[in-house]
C-alpha atoms as a PDB file:
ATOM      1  CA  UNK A   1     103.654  88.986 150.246  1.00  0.00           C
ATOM      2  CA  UNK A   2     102.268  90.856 146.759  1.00  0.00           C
ATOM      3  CA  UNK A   3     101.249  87.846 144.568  1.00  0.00           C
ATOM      4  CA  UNK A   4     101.982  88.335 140.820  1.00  0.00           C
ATOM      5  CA  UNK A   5      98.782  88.982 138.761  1.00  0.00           C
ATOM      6  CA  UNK A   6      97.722  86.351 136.217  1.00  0.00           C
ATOM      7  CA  UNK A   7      98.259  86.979 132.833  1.00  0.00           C
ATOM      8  CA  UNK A   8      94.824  87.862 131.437  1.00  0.00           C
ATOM      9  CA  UNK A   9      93.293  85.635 129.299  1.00  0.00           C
ATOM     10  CA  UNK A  10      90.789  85.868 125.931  1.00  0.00           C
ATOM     11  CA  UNK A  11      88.247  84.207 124.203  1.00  0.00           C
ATOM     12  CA  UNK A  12      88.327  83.861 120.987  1.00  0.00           C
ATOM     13  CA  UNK A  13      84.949  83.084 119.297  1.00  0.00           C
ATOM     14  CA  UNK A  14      84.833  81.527 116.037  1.00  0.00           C
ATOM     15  CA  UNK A  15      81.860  80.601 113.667  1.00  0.00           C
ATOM     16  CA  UNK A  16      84.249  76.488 114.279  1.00  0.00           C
ATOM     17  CA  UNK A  17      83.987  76.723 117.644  1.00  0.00           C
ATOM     18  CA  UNK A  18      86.054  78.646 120.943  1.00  0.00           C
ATOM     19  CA  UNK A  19      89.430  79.376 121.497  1.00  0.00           C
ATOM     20  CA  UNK A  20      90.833  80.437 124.533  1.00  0.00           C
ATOM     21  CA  UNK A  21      94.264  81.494 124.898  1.00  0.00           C
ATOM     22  CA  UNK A  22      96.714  83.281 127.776  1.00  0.00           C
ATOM     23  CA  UNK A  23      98.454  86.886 127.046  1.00  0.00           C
ATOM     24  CA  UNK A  24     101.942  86.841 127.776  1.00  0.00           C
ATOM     25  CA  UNK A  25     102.100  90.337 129.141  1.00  0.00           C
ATOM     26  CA  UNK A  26     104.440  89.303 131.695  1.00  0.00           C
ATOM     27  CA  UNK A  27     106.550  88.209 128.848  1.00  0.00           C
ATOM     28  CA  UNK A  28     105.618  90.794 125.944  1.00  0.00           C
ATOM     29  CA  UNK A  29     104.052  93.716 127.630  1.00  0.00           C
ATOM     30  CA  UNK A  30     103.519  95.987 124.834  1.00  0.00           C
ATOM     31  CA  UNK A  31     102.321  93.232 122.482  1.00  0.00           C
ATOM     32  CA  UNK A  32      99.806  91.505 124.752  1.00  0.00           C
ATOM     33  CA  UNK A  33      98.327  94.613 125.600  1.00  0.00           C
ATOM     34  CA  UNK A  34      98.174  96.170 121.747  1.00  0.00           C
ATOM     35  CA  UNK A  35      96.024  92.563 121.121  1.00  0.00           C
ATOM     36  CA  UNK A  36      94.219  93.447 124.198  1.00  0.00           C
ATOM     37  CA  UNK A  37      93.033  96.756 122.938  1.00  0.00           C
ATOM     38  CA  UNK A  38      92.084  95.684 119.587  1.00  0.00           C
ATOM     39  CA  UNK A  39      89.893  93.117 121.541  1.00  0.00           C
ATOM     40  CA  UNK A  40      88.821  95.384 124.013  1.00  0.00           C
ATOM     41  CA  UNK A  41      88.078  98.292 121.241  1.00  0.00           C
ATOM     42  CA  UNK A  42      85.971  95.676 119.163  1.00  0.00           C
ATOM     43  CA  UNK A  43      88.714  95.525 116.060  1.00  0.00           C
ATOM     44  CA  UNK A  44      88.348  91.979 115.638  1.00  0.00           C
ATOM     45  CA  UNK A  45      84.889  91.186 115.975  1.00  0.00           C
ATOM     46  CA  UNK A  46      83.202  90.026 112.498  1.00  0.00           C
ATOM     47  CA  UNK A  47      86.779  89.614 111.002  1.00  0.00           C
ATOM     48  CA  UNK A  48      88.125  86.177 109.668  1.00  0.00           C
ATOM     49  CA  UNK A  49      90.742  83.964 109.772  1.00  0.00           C
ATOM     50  CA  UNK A  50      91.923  84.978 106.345  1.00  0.00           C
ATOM     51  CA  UNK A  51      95.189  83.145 105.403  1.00  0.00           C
ATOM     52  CA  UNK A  52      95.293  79.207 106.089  1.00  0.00           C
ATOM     53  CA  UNK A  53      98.253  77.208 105.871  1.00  0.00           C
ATOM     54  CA  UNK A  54      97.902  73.227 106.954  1.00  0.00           C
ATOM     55  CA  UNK A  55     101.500  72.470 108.943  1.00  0.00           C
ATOM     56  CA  UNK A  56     101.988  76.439 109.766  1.00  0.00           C
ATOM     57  CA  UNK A  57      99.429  78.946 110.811  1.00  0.00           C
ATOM     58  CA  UNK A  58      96.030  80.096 111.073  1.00  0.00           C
ATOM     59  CA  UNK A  59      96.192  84.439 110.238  1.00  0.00           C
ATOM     60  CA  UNK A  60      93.372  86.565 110.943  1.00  0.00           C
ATOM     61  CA  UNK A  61      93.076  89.979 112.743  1.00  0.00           C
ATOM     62  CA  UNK A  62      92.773  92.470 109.558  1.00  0.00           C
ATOM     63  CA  UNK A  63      90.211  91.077 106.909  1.00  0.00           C
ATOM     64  CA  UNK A  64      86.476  91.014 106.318  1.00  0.00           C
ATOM     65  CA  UNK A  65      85.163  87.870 104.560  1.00  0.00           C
ATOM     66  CA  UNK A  66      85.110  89.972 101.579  1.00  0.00           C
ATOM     67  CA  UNK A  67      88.830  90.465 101.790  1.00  0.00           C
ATOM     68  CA  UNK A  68      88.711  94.185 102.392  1.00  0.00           C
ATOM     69  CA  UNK A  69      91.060  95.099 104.980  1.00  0.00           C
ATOM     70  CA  UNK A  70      89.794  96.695 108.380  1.00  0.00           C
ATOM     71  CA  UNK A  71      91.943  99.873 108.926  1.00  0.00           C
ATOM     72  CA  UNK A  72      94.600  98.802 111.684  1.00  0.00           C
ATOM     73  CA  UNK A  73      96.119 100.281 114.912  1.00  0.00           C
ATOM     74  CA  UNK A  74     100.112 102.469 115.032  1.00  0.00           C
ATOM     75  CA  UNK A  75     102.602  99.698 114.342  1.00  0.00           C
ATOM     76  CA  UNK A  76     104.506  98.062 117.563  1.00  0.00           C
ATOM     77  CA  UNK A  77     107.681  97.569 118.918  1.00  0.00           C
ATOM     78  CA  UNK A  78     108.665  93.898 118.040  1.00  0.00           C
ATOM     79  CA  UNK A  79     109.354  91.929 121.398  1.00  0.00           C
ATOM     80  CA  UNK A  80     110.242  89.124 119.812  1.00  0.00           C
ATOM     81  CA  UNK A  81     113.298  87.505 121.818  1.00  0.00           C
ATOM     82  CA  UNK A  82     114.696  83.985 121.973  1.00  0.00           C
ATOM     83  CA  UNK A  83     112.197  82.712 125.091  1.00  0.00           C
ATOM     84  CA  UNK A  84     108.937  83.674 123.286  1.00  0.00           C
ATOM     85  CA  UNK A  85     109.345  80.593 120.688  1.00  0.00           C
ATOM     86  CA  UNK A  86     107.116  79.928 117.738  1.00  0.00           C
ATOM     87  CA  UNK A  87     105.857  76.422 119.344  1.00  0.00           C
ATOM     88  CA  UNK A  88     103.044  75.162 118.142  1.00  0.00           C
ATOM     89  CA  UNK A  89      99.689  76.969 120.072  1.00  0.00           C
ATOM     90  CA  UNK A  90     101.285  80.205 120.434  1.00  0.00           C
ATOM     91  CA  UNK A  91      99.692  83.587 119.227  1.00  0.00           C
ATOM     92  CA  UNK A  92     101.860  85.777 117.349  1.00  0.00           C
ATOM     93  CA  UNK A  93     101.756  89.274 115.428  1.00  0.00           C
ATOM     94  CA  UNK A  94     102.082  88.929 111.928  1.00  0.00           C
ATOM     95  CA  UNK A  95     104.119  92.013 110.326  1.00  0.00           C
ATOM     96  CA  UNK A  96     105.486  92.558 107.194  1.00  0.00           C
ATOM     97  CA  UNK A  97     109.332  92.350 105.768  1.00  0.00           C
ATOM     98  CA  UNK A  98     109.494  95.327 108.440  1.00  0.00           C
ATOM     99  CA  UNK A  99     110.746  94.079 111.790  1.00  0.00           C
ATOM    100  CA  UNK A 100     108.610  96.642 113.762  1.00  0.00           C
ATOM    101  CA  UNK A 101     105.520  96.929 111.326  1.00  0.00           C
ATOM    102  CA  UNK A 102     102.865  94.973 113.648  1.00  0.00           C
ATOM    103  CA  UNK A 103      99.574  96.394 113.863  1.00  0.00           C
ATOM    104  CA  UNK A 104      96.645  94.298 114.996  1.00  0.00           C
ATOM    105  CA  UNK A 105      97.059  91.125 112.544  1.00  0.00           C
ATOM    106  CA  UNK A 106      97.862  88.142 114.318  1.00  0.00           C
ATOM    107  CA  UNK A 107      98.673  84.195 113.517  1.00  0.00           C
ATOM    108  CA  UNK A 108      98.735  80.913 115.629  1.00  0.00           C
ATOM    109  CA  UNK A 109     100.963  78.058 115.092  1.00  0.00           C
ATOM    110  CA  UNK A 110     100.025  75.029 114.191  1.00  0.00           C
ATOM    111  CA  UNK A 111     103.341  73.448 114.543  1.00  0.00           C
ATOM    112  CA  UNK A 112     106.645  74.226 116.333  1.00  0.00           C
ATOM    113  CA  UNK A 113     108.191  77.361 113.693  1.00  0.00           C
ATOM    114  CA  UNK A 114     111.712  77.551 114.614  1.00  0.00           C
ATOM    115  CA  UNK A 115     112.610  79.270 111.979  1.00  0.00           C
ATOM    116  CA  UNK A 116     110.136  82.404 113.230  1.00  0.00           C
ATOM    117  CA  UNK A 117     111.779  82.840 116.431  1.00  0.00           C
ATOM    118  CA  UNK A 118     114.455  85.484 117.054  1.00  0.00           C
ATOM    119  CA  UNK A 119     117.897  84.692 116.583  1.00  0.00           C
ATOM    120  CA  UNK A 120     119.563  88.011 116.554  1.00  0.00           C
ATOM    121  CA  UNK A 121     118.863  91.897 116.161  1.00  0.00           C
ATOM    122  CA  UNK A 122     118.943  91.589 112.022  1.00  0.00           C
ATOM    123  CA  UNK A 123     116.363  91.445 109.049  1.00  0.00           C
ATOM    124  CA  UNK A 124     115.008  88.095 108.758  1.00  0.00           C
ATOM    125  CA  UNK A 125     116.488  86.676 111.992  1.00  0.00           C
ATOM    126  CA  UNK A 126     114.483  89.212 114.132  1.00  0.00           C
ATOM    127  CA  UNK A 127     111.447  86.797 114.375  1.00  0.00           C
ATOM    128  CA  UNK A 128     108.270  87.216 114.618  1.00  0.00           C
ATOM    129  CA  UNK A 129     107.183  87.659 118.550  1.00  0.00           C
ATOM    130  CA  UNK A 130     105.092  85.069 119.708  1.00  0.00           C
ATOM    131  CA  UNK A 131     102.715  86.876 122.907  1.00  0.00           C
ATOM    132  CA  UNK A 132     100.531  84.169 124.081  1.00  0.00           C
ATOM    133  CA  UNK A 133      99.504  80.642 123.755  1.00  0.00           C
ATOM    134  CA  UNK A 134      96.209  78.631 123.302  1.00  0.00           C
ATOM    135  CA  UNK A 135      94.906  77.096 126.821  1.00  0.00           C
ATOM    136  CA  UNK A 136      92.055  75.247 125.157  1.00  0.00           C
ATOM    137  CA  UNK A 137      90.123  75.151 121.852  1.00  0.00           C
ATOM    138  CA  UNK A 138      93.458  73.387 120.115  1.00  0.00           C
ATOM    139  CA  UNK A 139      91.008  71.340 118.745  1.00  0.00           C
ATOM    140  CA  UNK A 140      89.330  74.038 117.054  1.00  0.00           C
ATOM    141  CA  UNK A 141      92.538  75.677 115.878  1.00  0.00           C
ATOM    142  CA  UNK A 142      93.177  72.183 113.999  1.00  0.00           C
ATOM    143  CA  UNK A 143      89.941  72.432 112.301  1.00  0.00           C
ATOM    144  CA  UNK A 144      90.482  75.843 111.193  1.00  0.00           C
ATOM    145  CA  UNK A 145      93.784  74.502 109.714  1.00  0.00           C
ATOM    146  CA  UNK A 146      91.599  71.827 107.726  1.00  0.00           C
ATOM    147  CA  UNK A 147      89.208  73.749 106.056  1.00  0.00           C
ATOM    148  CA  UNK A 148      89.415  74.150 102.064  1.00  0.00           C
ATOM    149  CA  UNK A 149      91.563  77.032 100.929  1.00  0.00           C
ATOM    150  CA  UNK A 150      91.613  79.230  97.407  1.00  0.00           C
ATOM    151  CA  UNK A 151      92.318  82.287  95.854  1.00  0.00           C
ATOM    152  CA  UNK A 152      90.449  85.320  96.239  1.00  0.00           C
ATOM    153  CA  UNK A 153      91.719  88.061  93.923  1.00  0.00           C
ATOM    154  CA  UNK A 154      95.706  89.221  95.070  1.00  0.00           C
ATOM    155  CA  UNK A 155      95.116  86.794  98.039  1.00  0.00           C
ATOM    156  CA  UNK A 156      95.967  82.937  98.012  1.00  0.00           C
ATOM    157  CA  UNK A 157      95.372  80.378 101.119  1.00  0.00           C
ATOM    158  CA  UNK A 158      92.268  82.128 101.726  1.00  0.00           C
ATOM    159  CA  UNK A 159      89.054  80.299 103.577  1.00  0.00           C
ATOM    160  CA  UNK A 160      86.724  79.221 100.560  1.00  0.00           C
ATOM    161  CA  UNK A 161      83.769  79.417 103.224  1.00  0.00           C
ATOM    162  CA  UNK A 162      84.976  82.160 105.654  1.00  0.00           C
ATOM    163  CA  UNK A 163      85.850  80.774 109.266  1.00  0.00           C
ATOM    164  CA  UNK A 164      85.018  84.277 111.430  1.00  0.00           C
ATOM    165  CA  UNK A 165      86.332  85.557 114.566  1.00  0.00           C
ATOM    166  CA  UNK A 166      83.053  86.713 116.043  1.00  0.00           C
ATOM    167  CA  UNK A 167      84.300  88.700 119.016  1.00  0.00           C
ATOM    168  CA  UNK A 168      87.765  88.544 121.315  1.00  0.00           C
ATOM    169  CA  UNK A 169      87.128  88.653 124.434  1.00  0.00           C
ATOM    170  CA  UNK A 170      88.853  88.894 127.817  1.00  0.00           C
ATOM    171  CA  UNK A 171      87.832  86.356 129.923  1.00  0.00           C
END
């Protein structure tokens, strides 16, 4: 009998603490393993958690804690179906108004985002696609979501003292 593999796992090491959180790549394939090589490849280590919203997400993946943006992998298929919900603990790939424009910038939810998850094949209701989900360190994604926020130049809901993402790992 061939066993299923495990969906891999990461570490996510933060100057608040660890994170560690299970890939969905039975789930979302392509996604899980895009985060995987921007882990693998060293993209996120020294970034920051650079947009912080209390009730919604945690964002990092892209900036320094200067706000200069790290160049970024090809854009990705979005995977995003109606299984892979929003729910609170779940990675996700941010993306802009484009439905397939996700590069290595990612988000975790810090409450249950319905209104994220795929409803259909149009615009706004393609979702965002949600590839993994937080196995421990919820305690640290909470106070991530608590520290004080401002505006730094074009960019609001940004750290005032810069919460970084000192390496992903696999574990």
């Amino acid at each position: 009998m061939n066993a299923k593999p495990a969906n891999p796992t990461v570490i996510i090491d933060t100057s608040l603490g660890e994170i560690r959180a299970e890939m969905w790549a039975d789930k979302a394939p392509a996604t899980a393993e895009n985060f995987l090589a921007c882990a693998d490849a060293g993209h996120y280590d020294g970034l920051i958690f650079h947009r912080v919203i209390g009730g919604f997400m945690i964002q990092g993946g892209g900036m320094t804690a200067d706000m200069k943006q790290r160049p970024g992998r090809k854009p990705i298929k979005n995977e995003a179906k109606a299984e892979l919900r929003n729910d609170r603990g779940t990675l996700a790939m941010a993306r802009t108004s484009d439905i397939h424009s996700a590069t290595n910038q990612f988000f975790i939810n810090l409450a249950d985002n319905d209104f994220l998850n795929h409803r259909n094949e149009t615009g706004e209701s393609f979702g965002y696609c949600a590839f993994g989900k937080v196995t421990a360190g919820l305690d640290v994604v909470d106070a991530i979501a608590k520290v004080r926020t401002g505006t730094h130049g074009q960019y609001d809901d940004v750290p005032v003292t810069p919460v970084e993402i000192r390496k992903i790992s696999r574990s």
